[in-house]
PDB file of N, CA and C in Angstrom:
ATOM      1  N   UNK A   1       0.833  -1.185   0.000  1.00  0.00           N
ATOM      2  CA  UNK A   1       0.000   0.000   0.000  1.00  0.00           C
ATOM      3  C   UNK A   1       0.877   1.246   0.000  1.00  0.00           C
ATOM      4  N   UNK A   2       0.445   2.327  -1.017  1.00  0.00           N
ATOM      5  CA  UNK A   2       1.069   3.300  -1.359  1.00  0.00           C
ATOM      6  C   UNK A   2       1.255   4.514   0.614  1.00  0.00           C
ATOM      7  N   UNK A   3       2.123   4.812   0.770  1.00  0.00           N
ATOM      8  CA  UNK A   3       2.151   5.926   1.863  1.00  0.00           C
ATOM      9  C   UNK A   3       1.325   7.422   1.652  1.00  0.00           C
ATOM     10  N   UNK A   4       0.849   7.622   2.806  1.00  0.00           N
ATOM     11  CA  UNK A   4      -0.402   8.490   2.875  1.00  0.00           C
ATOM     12  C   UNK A   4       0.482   9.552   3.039  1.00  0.00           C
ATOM     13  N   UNK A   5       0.805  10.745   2.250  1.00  0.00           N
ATOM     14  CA  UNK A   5       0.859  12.037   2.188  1.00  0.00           C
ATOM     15  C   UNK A   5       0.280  13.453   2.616  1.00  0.00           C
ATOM     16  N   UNK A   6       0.538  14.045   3.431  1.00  0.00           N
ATOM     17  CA  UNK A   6      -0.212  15.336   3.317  1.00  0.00           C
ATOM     18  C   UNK A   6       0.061  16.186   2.451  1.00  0.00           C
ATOM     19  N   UNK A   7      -1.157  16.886   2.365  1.00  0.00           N
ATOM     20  CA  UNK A   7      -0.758  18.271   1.120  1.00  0.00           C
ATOM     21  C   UNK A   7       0.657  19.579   1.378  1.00  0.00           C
ATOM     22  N   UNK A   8       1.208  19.360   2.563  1.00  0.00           N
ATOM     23  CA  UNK A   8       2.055  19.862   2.290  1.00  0.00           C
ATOM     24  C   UNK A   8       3.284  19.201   2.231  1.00  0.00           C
ATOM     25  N   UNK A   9       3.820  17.864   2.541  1.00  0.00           N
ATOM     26  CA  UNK A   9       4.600  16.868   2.093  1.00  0.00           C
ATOM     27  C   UNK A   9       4.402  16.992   0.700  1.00  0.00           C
ATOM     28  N   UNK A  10       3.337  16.541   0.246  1.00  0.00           N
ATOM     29  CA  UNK A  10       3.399  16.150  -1.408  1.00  0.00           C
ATOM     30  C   UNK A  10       3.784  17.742  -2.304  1.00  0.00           C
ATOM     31  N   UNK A  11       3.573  18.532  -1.908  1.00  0.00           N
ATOM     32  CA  UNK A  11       3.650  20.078  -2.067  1.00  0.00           C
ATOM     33  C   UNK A  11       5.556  20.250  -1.837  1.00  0.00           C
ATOM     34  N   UNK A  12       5.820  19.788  -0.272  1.00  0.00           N
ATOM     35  CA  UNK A  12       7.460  19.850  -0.828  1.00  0.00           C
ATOM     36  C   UNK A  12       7.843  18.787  -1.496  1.00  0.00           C
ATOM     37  N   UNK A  13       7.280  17.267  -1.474  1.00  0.00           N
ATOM     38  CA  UNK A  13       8.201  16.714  -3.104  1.00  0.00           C
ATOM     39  C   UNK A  13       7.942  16.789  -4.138  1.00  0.00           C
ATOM     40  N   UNK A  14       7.129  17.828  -4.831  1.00  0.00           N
ATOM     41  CA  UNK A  14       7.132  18.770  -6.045  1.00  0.00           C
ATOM     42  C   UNK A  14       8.057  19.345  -6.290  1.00  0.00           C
ATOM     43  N   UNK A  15       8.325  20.330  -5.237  1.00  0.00           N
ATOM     44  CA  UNK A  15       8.762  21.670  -5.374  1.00  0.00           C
ATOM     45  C   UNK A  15      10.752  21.114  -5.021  1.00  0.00           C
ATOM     46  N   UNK A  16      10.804  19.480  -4.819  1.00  0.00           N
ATOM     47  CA  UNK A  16      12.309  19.120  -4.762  1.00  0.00           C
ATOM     48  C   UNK A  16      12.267  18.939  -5.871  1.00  0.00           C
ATOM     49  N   UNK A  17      11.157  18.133  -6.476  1.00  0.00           N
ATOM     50  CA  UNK A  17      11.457  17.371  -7.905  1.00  0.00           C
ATOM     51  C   UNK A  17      11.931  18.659  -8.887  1.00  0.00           C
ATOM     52  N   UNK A  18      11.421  19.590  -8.445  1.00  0.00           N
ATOM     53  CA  UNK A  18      11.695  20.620 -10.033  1.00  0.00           C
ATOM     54  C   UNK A  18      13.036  20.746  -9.829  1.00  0.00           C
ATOM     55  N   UNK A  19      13.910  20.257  -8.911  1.00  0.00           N
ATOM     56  CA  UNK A  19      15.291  21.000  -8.451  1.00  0.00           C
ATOM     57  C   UNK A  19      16.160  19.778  -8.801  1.00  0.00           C
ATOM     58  N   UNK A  20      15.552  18.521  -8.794  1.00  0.00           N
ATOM     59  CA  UNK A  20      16.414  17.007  -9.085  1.00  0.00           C
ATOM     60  C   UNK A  20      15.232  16.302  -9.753  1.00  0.00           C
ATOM     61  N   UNK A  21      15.339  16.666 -10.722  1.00  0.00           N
ATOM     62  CA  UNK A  21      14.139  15.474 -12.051  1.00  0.00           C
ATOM     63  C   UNK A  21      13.962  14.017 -11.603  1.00  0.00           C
ATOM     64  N   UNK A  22      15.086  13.361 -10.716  1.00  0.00           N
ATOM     65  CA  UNK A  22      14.972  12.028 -10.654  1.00  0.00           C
ATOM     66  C   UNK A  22      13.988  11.781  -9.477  1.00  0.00           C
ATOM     67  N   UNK A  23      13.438  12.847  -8.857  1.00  0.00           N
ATOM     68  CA  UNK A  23      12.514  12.418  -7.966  1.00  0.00           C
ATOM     69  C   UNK A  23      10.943  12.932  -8.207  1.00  0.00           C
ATOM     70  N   UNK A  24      11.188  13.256  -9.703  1.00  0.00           N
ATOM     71  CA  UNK A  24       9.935  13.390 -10.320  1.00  0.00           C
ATOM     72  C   UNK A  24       8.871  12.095 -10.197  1.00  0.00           C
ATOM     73  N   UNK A  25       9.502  11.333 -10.765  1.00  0.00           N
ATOM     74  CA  UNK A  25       8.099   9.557 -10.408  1.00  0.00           C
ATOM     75  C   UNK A  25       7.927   9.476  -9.105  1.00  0.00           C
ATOM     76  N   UNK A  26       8.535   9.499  -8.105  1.00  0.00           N
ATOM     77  CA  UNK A  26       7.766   9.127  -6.839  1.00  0.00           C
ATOM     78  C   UNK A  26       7.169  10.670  -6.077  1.00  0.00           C
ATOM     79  N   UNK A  27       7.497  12.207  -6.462  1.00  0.00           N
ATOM     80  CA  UNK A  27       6.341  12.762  -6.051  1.00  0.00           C
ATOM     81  C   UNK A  27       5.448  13.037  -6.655  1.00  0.00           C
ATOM     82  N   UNK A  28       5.168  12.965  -7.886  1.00  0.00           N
ATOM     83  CA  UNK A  28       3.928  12.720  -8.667  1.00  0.00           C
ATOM     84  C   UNK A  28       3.153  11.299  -8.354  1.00  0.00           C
ATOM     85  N   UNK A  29       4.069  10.337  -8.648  1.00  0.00           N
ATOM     86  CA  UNK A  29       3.139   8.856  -8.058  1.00  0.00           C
ATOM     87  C   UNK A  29       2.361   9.124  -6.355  1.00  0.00           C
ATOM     88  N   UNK A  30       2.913  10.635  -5.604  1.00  0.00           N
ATOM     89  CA  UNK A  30       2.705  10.676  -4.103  1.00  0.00           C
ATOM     90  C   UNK A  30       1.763  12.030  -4.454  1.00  0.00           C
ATOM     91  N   UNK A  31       1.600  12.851  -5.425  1.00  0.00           N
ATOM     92  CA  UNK A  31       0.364  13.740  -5.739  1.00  0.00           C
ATOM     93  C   UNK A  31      -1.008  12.773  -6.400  1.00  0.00           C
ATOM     94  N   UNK A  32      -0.462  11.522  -7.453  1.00  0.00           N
ATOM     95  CA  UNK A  32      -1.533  11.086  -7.871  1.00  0.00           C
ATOM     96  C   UNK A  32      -2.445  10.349  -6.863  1.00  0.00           C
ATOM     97  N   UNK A  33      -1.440   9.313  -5.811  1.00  0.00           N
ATOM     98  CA  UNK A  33      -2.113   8.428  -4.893  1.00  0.00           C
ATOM     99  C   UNK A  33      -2.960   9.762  -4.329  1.00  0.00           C
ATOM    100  N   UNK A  34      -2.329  10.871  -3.431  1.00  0.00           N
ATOM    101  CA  UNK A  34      -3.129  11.719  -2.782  1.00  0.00           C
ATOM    102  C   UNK A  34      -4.313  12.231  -3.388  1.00  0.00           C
ATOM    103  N   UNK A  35      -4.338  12.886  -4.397  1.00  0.00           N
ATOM    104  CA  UNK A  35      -5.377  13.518  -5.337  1.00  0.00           C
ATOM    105  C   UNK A  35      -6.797  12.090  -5.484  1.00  0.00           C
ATOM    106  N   UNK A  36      -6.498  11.382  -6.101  1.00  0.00           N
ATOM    107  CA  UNK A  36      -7.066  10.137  -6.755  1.00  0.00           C
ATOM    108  C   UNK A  36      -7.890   8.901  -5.314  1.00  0.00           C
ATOM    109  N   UNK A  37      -7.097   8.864  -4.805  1.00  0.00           N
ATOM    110  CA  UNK A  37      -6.754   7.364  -3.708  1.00  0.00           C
ATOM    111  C   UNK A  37      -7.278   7.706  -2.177  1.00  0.00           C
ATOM    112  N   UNK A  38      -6.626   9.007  -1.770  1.00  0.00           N
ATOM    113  CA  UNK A  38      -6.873   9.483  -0.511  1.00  0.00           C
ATOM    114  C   UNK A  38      -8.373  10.566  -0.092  1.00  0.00           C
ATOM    115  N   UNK A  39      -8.917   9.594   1.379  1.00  0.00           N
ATOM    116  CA  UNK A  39     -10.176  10.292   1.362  1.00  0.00           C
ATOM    117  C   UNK A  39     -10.082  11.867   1.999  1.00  0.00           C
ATOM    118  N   UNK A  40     -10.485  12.654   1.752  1.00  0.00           N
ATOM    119  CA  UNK A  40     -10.683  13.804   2.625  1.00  0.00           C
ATOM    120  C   UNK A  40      -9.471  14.943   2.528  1.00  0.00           C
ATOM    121  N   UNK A  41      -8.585  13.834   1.478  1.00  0.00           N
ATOM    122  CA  UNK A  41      -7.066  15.231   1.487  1.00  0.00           C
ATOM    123  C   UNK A  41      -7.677  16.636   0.847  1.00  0.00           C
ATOM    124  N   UNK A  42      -8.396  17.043   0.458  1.00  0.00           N
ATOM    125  CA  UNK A  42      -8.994  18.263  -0.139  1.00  0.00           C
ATOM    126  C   UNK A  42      -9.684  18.633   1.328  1.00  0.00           C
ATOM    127  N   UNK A  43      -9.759  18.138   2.270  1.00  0.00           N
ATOM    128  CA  UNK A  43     -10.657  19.008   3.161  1.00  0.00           C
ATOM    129  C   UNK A  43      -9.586  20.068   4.052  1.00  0.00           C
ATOM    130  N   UNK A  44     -10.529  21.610   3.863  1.00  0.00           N
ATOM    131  CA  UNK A  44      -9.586  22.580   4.803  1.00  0.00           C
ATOM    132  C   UNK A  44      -8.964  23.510   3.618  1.00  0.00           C
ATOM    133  N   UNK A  45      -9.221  23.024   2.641  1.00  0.00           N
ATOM    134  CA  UNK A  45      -8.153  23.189   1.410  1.00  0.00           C
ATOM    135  C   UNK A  45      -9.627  24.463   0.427  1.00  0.00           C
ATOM    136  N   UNK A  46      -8.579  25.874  -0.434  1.00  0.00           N
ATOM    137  CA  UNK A  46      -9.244  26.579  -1.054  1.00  0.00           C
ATOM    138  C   UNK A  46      -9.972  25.716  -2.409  1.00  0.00           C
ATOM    139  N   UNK A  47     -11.340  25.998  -3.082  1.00  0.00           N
ATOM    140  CA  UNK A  47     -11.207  24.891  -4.380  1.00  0.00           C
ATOM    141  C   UNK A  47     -10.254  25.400  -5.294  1.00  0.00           C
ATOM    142  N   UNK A  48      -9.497  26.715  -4.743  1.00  0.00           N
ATOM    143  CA  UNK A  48      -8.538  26.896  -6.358  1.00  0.00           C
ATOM    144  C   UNK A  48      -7.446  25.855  -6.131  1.00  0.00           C
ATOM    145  N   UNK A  49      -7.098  25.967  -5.022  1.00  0.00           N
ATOM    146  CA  UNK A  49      -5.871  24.815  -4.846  1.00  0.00           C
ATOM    147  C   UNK A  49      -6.159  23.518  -5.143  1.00  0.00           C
ATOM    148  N   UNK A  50      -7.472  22.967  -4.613  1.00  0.00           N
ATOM    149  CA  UNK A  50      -7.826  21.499  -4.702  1.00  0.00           C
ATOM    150  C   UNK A  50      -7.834  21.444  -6.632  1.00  0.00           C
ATOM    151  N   UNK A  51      -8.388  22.691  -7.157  1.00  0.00           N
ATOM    152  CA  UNK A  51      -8.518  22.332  -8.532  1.00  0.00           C
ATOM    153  C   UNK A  51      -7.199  22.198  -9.197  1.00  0.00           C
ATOM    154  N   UNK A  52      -6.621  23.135  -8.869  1.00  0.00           N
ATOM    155  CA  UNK A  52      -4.960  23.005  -9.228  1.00  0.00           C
ATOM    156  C   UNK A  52      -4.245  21.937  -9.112  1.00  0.00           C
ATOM    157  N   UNK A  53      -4.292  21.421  -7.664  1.00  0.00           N
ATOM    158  CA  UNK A  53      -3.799  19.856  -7.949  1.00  0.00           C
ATOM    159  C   UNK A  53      -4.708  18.591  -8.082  1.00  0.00           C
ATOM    160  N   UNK A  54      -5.604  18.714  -8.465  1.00  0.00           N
ATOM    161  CA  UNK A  54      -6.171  17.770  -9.427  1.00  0.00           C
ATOM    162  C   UNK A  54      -6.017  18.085 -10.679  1.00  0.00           C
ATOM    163  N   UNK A  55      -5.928  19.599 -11.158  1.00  0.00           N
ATOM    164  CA  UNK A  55      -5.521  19.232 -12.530  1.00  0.00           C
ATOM    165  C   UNK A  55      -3.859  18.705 -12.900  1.00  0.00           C
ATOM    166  N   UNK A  56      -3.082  19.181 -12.273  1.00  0.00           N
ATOM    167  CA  UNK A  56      -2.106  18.760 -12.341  1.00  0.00           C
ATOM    168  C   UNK A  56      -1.614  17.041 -12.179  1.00  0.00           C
ATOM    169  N   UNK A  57      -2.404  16.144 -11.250  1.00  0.00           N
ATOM    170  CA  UNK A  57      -2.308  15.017 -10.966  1.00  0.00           C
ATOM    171  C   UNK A  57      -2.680  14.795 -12.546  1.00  0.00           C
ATOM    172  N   UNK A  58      -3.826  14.780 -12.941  1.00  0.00           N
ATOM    173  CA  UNK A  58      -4.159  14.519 -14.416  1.00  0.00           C
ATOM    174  C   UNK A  58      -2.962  14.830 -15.066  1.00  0.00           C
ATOM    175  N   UNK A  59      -2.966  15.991 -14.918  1.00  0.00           N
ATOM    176  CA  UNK A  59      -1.173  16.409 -16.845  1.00  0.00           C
ATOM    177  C   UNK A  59      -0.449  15.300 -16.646  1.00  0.00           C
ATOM    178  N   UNK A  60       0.317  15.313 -15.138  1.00  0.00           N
ATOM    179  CA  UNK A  60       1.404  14.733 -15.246  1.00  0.00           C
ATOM    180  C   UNK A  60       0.858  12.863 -15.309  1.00  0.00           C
ATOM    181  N   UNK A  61      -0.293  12.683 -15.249  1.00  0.00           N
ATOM    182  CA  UNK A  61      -0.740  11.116 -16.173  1.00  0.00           C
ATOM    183  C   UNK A  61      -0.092  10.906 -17.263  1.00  0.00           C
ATOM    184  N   UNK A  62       0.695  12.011 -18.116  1.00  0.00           N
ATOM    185  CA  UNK A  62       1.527  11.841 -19.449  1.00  0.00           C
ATOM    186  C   UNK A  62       2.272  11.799 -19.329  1.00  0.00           C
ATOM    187  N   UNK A  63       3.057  12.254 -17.993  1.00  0.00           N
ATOM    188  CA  UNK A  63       4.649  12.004 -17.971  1.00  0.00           C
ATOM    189  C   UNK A  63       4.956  10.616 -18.173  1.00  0.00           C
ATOM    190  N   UNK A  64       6.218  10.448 -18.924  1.00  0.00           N
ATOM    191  CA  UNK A  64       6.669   9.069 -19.038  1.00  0.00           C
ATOM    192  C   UNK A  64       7.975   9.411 -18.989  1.00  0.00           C
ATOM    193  N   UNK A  65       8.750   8.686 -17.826  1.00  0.00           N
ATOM    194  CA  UNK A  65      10.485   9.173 -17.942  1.00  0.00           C
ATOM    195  C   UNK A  65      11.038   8.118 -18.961  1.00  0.00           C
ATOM    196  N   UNK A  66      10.399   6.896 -19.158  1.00  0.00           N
ATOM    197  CA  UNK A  66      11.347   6.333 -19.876  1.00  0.00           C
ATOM    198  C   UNK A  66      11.418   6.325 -21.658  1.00  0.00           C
ATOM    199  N   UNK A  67      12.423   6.908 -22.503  1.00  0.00           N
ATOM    200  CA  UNK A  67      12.077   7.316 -23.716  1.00  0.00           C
ATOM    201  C   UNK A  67      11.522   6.394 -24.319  1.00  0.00           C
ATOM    202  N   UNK A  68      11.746   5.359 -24.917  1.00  0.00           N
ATOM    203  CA  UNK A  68      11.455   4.139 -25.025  1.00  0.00           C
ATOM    204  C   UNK A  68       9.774   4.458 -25.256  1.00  0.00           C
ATOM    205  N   UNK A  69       9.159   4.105 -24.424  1.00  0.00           N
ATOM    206  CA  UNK A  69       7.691   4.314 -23.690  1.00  0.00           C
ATOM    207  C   UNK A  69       6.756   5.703 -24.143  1.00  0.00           C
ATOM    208  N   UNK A  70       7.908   6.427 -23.825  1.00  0.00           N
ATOM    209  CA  UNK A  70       7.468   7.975 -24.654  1.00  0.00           C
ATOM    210  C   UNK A  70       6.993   8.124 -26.125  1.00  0.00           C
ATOM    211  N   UNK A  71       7.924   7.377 -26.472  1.00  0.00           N
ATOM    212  CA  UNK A  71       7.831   7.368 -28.126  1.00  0.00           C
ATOM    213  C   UNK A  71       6.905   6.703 -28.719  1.00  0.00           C
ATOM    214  N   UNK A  72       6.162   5.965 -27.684  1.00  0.00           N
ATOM    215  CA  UNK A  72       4.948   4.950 -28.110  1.00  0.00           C
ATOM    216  C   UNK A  72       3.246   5.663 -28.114  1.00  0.00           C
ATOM    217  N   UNK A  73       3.859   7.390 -27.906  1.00  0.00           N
ATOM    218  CA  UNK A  73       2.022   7.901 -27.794  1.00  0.00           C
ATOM    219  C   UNK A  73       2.496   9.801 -27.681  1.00  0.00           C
ATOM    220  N   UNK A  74       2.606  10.448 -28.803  1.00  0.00           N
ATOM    221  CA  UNK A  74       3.019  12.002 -28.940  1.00  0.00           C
ATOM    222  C   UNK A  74       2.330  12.411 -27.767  1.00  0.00           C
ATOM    223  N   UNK A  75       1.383  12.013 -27.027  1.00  0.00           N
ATOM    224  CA  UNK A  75       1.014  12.800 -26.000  1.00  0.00           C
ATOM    225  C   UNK A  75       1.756  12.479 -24.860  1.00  0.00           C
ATOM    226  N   UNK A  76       2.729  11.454 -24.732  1.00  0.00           N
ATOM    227  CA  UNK A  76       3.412  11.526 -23.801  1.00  0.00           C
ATOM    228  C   UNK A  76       4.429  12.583 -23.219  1.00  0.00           C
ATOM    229  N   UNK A  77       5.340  12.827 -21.893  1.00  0.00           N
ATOM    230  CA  UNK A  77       6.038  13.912 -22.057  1.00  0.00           C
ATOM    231  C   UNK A  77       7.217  14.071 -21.199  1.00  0.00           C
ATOM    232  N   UNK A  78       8.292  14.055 -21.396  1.00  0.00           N
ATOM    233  CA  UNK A  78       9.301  13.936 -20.545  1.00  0.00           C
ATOM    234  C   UNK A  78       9.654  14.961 -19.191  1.00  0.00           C
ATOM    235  N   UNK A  79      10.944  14.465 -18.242  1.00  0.00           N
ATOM    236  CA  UNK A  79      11.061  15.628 -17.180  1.00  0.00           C
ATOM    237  C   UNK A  79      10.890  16.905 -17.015  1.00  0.00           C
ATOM    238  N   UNK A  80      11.468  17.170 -18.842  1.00  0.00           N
ATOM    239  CA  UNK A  80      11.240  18.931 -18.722  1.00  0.00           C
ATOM    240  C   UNK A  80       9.957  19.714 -18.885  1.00  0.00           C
ATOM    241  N   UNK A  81       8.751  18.932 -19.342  1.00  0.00           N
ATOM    242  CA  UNK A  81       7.415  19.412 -19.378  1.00  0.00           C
ATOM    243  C   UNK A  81       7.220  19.354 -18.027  1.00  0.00           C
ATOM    244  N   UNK A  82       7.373  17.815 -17.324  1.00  0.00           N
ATOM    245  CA  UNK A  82       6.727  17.902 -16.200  1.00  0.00           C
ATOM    246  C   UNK A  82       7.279  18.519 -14.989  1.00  0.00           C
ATOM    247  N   UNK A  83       8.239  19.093 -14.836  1.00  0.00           N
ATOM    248  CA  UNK A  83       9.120  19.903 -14.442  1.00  0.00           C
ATOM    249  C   UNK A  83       8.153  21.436 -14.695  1.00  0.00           C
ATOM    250  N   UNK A  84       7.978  21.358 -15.713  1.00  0.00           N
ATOM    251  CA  UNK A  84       7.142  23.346 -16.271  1.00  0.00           C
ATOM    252  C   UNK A  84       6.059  23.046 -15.341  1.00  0.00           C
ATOM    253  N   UNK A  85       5.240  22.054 -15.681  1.00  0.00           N
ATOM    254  CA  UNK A  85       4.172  21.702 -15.287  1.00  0.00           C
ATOM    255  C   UNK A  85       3.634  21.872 -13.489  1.00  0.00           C
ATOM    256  N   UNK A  86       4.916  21.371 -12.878  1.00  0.00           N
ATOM    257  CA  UNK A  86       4.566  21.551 -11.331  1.00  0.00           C
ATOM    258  C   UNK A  86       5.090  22.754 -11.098  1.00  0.00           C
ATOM    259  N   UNK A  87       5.981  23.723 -12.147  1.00  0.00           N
ATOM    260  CA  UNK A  87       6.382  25.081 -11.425  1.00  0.00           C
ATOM    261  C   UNK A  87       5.088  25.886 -11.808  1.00  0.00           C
ATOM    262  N   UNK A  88       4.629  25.703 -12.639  1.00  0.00           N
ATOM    263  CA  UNK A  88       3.512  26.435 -12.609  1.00  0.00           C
ATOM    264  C   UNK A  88       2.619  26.796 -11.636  1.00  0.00           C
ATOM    265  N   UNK A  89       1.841  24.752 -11.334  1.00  0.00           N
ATOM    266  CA  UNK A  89       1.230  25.387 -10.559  1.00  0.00           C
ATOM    267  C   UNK A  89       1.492  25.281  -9.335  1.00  0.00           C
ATOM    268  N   UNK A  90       2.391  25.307  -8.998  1.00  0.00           N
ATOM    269  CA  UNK A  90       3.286  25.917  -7.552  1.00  0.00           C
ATOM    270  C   UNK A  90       2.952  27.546  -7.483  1.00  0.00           C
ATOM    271  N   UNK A  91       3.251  28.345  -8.456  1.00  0.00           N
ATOM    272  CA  UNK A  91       2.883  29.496  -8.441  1.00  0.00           C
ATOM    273  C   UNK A  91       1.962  29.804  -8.535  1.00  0.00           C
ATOM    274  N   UNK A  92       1.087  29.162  -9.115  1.00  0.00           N
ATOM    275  CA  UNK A  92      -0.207  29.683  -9.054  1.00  0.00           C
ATOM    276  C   UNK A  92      -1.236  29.047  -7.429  1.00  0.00           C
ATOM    277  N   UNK A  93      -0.269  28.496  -6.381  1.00  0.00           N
ATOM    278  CA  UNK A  93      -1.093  27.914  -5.463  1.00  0.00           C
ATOM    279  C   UNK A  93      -0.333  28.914  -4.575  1.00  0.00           C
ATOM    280  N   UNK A  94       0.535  29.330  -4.943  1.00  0.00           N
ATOM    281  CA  UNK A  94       1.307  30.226  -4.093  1.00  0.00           C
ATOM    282  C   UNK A  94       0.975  32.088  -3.918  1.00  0.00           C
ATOM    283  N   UNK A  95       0.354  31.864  -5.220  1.00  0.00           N
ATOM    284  CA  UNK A  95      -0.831  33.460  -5.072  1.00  0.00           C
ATOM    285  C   UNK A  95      -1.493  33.570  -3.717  1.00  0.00           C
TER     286      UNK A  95
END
């Protein structure tokens, strides 16, 4: 069973991943379990934020680190999208 995250844990292994790409799969795999899996993590929470990282759990559904895999669907997308992707909305949760 995946480990239960809070929103601000999963919030700092975002905000490492944009700084070391290689820990991009396990805090996204730790935004998707939270977003998706976990009951009540949106409670307490603004809906711009809750919407923000649910949309984001969705984008990064395309990340694929391994090229290989990537190359099997143009909508897939490597570190450096998903890298844009959580600085974004880091800033925009950070308004």
């Amino acid at each position: 069973m995946a480990t239960a995250y809070t929103v601000p844990q999963v919030i700092e292994m975002l905000q490492a991943a944009t700084l070391q790409p290689a820990q991009l799969p396990a805090a996204i795999s730790a935004l998707q379990t939270m977003v998706w899996k976990s009951k009540g993590w949106d409670s307490g929470l603004s809906e711009e934020i809750v919407e923000i990282l649910g949309d984001l759990a969705y984008d990064l559904d395309f990340y694929e680190a391994d090229p290989a895999a990537r190359a099997e669907d143009p909508s897939y997308f490597a570190d450096d999208r998903a890298v844009q992707e959580i600085a974004s909305a880091l800033r925009r949760i950070r308004r």
